[in-house]
C-alpha atoms as a PDB file:
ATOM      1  CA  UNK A   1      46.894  43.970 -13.469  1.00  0.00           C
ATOM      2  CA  UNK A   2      50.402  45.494 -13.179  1.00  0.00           C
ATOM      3  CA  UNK A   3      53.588  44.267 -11.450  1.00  0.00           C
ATOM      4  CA  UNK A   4      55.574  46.473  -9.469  1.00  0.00           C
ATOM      5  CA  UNK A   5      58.155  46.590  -6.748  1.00  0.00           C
ATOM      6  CA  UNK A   6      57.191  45.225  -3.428  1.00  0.00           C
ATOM      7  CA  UNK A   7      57.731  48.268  -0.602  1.00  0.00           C
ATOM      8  CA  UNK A   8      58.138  47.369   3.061  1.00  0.00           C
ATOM      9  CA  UNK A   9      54.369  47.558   3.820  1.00  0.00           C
ATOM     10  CA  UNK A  10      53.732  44.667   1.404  1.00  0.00           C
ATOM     11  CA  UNK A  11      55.815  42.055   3.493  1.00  0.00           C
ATOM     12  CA  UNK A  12      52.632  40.929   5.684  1.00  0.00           C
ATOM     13  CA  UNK A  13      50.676  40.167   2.477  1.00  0.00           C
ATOM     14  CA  UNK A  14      53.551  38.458   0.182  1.00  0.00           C
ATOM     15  CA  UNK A  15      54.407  36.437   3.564  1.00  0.00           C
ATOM     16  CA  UNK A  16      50.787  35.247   3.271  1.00  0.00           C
ATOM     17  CA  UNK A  17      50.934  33.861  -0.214  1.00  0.00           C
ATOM     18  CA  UNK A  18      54.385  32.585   0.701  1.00  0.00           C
ATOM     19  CA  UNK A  19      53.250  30.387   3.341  1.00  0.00           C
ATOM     20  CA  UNK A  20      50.230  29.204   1.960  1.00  0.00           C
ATOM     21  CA  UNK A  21      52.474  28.246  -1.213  1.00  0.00           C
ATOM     22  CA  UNK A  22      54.792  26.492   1.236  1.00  0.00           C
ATOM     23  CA  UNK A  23      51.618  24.333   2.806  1.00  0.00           C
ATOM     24  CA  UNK A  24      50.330  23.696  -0.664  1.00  0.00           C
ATOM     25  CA  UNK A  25      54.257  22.460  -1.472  1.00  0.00           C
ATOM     26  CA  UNK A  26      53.776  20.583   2.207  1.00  0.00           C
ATOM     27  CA  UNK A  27      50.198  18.745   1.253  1.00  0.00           C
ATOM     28  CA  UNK A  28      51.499  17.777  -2.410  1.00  0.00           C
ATOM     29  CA  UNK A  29      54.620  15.779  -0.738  1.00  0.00           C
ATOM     30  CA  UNK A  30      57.188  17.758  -1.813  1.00  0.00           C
ATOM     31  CA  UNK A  31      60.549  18.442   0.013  1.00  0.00           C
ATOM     32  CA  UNK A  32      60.481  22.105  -1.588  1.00  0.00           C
ATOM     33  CA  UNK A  33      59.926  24.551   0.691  1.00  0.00           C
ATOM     34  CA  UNK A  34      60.160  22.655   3.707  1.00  0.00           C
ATOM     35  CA  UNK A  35      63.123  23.323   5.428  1.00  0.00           C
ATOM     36  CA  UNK A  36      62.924  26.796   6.950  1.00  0.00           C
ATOM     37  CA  UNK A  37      62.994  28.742   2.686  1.00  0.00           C
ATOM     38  CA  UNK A  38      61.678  30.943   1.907  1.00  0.00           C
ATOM     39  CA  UNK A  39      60.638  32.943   5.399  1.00  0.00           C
ATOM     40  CA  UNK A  40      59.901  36.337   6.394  1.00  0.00           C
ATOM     41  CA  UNK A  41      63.725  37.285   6.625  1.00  0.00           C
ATOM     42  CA  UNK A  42      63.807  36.102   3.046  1.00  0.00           C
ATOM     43  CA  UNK A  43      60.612  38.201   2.034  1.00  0.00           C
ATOM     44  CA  UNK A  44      62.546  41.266   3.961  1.00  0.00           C
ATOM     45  CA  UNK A  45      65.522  40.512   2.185  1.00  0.00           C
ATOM     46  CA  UNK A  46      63.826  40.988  -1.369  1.00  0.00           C
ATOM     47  CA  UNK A  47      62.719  43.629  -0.966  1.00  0.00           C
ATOM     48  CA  UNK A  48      65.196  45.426   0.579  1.00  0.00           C
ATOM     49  CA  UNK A  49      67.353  44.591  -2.406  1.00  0.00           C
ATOM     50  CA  UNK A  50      64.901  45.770  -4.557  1.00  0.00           C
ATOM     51  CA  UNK A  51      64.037  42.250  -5.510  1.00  0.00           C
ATOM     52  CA  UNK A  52      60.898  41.546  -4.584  1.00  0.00           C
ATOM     53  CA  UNK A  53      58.201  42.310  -7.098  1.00  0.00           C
ATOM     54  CA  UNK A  54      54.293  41.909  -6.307  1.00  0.00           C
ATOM     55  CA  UNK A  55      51.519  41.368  -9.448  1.00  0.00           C
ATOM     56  CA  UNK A  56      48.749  43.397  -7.936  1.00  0.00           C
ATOM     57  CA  UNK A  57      45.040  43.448  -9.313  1.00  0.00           C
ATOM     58  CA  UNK A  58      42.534  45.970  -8.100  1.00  0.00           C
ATOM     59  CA  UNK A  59      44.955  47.183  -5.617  1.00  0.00           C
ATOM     60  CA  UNK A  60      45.134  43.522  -4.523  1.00  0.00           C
ATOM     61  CA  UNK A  61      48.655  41.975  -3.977  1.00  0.00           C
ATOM     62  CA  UNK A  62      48.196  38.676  -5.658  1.00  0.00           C
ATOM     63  CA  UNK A  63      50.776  37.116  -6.768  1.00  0.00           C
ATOM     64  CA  UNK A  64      54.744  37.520  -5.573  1.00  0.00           C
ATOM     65  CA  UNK A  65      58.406  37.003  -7.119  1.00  0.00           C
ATOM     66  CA  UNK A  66      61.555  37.352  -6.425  1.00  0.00           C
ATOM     67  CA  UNK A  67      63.463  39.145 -10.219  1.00  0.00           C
ATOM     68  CA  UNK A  68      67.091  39.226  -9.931  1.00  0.00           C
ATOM     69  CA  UNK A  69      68.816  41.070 -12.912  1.00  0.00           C
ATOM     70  CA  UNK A  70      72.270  39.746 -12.648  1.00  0.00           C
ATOM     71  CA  UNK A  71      74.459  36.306 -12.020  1.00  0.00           C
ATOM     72  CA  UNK A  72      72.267  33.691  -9.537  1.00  0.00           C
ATOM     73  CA  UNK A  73      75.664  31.899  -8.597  1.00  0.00           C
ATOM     74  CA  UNK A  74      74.111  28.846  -8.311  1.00  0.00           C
ATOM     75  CA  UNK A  75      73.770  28.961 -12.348  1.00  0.00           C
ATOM     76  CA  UNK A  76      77.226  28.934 -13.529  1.00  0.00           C
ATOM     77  CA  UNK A  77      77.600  25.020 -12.537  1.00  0.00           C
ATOM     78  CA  UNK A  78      74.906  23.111 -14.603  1.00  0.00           C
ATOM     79  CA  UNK A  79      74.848  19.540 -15.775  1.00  0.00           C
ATOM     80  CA  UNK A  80      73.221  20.551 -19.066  1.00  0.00           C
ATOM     81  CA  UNK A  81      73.659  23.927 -21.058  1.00  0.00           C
ATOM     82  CA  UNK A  82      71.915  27.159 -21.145  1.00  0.00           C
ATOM     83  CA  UNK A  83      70.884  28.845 -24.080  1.00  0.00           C
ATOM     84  CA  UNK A  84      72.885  31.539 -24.000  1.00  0.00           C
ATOM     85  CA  UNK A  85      76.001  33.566 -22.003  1.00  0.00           C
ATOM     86  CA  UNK A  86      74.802  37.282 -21.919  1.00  0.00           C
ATOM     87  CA  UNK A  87      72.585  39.024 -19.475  1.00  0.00           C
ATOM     88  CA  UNK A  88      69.478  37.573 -17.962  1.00  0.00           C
ATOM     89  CA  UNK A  89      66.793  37.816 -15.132  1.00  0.00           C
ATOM     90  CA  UNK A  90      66.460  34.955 -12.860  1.00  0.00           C
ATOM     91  CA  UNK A  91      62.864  34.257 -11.074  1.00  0.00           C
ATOM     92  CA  UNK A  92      62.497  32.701  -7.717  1.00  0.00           C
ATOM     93  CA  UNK A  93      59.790  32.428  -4.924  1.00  0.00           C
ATOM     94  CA  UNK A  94      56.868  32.466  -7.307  1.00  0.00           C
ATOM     95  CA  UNK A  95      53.465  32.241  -5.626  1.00  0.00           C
ATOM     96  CA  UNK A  96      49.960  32.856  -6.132  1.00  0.00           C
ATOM     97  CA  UNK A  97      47.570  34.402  -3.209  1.00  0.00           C
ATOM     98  CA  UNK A  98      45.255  30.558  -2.650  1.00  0.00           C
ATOM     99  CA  UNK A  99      42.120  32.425  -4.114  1.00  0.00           C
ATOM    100  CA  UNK A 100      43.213  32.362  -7.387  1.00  0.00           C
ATOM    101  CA  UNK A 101      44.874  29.426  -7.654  1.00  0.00           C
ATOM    102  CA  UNK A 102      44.419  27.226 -10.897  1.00  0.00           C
ATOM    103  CA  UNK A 103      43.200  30.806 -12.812  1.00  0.00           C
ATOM    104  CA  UNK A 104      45.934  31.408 -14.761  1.00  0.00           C
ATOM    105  CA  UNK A 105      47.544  34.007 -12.294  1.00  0.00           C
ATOM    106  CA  UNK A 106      51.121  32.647 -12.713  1.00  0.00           C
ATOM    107  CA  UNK A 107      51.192  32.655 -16.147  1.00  0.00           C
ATOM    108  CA  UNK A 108      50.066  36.149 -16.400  1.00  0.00           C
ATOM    109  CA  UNK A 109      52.774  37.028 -13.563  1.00  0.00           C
ATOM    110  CA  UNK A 110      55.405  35.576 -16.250  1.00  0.00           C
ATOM    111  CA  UNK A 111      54.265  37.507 -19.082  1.00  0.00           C
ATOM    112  CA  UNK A 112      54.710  40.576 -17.223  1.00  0.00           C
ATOM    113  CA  UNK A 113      57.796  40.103 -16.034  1.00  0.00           C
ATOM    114  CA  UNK A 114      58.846  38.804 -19.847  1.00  0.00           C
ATOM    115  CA  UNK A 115      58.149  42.843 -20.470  1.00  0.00           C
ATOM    116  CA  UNK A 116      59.912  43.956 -17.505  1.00  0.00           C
ATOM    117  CA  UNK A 117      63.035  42.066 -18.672  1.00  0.00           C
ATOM    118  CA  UNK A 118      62.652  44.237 -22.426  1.00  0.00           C
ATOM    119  CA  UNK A 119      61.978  46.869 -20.816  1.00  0.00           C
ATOM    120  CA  UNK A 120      65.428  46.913 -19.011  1.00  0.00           C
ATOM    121  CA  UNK A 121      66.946  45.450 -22.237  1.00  0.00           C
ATOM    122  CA  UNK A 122      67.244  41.828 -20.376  1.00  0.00           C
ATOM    123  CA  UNK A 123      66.106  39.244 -23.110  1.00  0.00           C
ATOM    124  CA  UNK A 124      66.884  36.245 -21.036  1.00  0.00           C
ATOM    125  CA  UNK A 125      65.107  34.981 -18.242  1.00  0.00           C
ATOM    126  CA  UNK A 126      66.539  31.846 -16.294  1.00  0.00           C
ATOM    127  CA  UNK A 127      64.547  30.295 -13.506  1.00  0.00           C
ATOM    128  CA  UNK A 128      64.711  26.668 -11.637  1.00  0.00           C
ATOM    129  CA  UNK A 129      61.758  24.480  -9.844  1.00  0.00           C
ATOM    130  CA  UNK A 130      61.617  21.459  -8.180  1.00  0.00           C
ATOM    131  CA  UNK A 131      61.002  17.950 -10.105  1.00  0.00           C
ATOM    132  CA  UNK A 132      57.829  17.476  -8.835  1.00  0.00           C
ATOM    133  CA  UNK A 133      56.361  21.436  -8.360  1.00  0.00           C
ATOM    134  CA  UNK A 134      53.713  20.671 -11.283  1.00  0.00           C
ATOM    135  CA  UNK A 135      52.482  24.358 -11.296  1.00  0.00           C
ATOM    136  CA  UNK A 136      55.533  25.966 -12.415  1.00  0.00           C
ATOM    137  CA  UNK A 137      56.316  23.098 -14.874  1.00  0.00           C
ATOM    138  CA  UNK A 138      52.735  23.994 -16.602  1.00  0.00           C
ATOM    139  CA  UNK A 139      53.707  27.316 -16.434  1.00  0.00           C
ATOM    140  CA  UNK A 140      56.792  26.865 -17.907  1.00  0.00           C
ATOM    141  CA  UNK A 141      55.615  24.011 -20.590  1.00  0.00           C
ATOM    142  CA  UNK A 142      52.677  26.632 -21.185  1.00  0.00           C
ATOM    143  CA  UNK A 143      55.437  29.757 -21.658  1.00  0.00           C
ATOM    144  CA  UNK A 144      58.007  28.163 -23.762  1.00  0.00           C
ATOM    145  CA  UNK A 145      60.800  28.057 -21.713  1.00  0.00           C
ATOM    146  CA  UNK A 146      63.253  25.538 -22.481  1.00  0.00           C
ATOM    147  CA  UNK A 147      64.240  22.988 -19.996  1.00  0.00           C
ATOM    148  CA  UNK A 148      68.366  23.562 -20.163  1.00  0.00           C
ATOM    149  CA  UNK A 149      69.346  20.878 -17.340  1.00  0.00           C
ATOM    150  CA  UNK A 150      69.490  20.532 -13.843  1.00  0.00           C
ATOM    151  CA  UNK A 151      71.320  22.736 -11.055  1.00  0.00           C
ATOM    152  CA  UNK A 152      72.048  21.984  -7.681  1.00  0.00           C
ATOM    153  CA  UNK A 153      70.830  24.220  -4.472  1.00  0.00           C
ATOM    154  CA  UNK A 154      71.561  23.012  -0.751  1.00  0.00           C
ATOM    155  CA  UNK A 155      72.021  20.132  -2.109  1.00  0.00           C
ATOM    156  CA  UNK A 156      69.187  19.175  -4.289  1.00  0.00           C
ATOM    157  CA  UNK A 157      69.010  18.642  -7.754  1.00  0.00           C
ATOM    158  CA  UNK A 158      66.739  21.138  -9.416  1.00  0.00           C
ATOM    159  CA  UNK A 159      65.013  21.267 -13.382  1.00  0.00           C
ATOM    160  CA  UNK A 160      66.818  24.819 -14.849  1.00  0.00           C
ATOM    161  CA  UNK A 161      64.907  26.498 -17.682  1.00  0.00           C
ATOM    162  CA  UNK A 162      65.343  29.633 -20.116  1.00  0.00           C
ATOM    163  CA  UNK A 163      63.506  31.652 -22.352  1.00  0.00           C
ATOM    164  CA  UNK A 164      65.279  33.993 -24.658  1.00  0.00           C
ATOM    165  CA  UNK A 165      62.605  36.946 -25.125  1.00  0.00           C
ATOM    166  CA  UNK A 166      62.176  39.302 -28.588  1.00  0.00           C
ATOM    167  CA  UNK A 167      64.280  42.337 -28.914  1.00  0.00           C
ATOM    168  CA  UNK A 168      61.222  44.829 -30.113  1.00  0.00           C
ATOM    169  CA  UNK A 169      63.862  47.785 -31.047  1.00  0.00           C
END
């Protein structure tokens, strides 16, 4: 498995994953997702910004994030406190192609991008989920990441977490 950038040809597949994440969101009663975000414009958007990264398997796109390295605005107001002030990564639009749901995917996703960050000398990653998005709190429980507080986006309250990663040099 290896993550890379996403390239224009990838948008049909991480579109996939992105709406069958949005159904799953959808069936489990959550609000996430549900109002029109993340959509193909959005999946465009990543990547031309060189945001968009795809975990890919055998060839096989199967898994999809959005890394930022640099300030999410929405960040900088948070009822709570962040572990630290320097640099970080932030993570959003995580899915996991339906197949391989439940297998651990999303968890491996995060690892790689945890050596991603050190290898751009980013030892902070930052990353929010909804209340009630159970598969990205086990992820993050499972990970170590450190719930900080909660942020707001269009309006919604949101659980922020951080992980400070190893410097190796």
């Amino acid at each position: 498995m290896n993550l890379r950038l996403a390239n224009p040809e990838d948008k049909n597949t991480i579109w996939e994953i992105l709406q069958a994440a949005i159904e799953q969101r959808r069936k489990d009663g959550s609000e996430q997702w549900q109002n029109g975000y993340p959509n193909e414009q959005t999946v465009i958007t990543d990547i031309q910004n060189g945001h968009g990264y795809v975990l890919v398997d055998n060839q096989a796109i199967i898994a999809y994030a959005a890394i930022i390295f640099g300030i999410e605005p929405t960040y900088t107001d948070i009822q709570g406190q962040w572990l630290s002030n320097g640099d970080y990564a932030v993570v959003h639009r995580v899915a996991t192609a339906e197949a391989l749901k439940r297998k651990g995917m999303g968890a491996n996703l995060f690892l790689l991008i945890e050596e991603l960050c050190v290898e751009k000398n980013i030892f902070s990653i930052k990353v929010d989920t909804n209340f009630d998005n159970v598969p990205m709190l086990r992820i993050l429980d499972k990970l170590n990441y450190t719930y900080c507080g909660e942020i707001f986006f269009s309006g919604a309250s949101r659980k922020a977490y951080e992980k400070l990663l190893i410097q190796t040099t």
